[in-house]
Protein backbone atom coordinates (compact mmCIF):
# COMPACT_ATOMS: atom_id res chain seq x y z
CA UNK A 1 -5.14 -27.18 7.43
CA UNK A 2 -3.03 -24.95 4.70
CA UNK A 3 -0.54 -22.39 6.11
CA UNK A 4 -1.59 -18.75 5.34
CA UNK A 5 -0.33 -17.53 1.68
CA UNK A 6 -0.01 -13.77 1.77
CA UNK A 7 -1.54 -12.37 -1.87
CA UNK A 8 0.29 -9.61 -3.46
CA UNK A 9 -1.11 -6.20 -3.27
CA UNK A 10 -2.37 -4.73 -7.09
CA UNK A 11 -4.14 -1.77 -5.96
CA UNK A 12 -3.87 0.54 -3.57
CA UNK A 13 -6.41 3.77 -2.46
CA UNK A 14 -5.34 6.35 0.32
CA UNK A 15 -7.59 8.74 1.59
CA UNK A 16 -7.77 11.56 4.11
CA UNK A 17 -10.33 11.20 7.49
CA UNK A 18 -10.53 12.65 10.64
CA UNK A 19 -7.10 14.21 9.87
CA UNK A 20 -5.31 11.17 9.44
CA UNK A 21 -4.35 9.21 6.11
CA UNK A 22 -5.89 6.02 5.81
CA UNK A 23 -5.06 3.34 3.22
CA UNK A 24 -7.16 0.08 1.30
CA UNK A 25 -4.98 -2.40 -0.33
CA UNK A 26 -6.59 -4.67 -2.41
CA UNK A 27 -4.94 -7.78 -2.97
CA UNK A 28 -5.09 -10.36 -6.31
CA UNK A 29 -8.16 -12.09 -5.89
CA UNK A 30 -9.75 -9.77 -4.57
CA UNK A 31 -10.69 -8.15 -1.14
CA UNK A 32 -9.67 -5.28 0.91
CA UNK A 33 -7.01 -5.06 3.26
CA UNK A 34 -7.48 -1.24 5.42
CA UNK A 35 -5.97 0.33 7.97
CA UNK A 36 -4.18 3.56 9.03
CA UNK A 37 -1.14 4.87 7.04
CA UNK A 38 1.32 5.41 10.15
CA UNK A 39 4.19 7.92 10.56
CA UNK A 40 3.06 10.88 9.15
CA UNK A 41 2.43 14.38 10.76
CA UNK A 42 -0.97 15.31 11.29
CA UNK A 43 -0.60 18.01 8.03
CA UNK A 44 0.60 15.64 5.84
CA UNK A 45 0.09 16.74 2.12
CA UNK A 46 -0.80 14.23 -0.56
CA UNK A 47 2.85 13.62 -2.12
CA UNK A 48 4.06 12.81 1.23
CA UNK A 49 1.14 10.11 1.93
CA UNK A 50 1.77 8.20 -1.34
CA UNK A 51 5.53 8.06 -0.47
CA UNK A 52 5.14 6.75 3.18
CA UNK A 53 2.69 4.08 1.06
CA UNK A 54 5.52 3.23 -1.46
CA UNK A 55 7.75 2.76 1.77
CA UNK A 56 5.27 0.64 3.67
CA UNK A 57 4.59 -1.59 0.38
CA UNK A 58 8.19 -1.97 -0.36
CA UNK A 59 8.82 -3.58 3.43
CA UNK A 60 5.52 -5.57 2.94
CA UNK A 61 6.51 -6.86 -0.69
CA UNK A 62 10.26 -7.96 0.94
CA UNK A 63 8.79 -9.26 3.81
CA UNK A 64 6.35 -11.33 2.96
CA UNK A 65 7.04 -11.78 -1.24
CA UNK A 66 10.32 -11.52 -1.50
CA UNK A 67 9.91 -9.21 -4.04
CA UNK A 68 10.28 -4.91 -4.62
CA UNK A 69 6.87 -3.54 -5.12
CA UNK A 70 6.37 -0.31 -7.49
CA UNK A 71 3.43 1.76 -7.41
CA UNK A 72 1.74 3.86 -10.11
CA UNK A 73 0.19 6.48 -8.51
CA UNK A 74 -2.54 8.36 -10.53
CA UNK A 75 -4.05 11.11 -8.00
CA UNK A 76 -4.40 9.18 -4.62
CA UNK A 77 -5.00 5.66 -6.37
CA UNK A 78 -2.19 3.35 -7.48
CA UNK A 79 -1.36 0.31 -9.66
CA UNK A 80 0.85 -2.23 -7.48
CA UNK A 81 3.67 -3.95 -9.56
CA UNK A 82 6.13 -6.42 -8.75
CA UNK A 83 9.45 -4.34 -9.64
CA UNK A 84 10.73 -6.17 -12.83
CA UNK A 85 14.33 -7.90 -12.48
């Protein structure tokens, strides 16, 4: 049995729903990870969603890549990069 082998993130889509931000990750290869975009007031604003995403990829890039994740947002979708060294 293999041990579980995290895929980086390369896209990333946030959206607003029954006033709370919500985000869908999808890693290389393909697929979705989804799921609710935690600590932000209920009347969060767009700019403040994408940077609670850029903090919650950069601890999921360290954690679990050992590597600092940049996004490039363009409206409320982003390109995920591996921060270049």
């Amino acid at each position: 049995m293999s041990a579980f082998q995290p895929r980086l993130p390369v896209r990333i889509t946030l959206l607003r729903a029954r006033g709370e931000w919500r985000h869908s990750i999808t890693p290389e290869g393909g697929g979705f990870i989804c799921g609710r975009l935690g600590d932000l007031p209920d009347d969060a604003d767009p700019d403040q969603a994408r940077r609670a995403a850029e903090a919650m990829l950069a601890r999921l890039g360290r954690e679990f890549h050992g590597a600092e994740l940049t996004v490039s947002w363009d409206g409320l979708s982003g390109t995920v990069t591996p921060a270049q060294r």
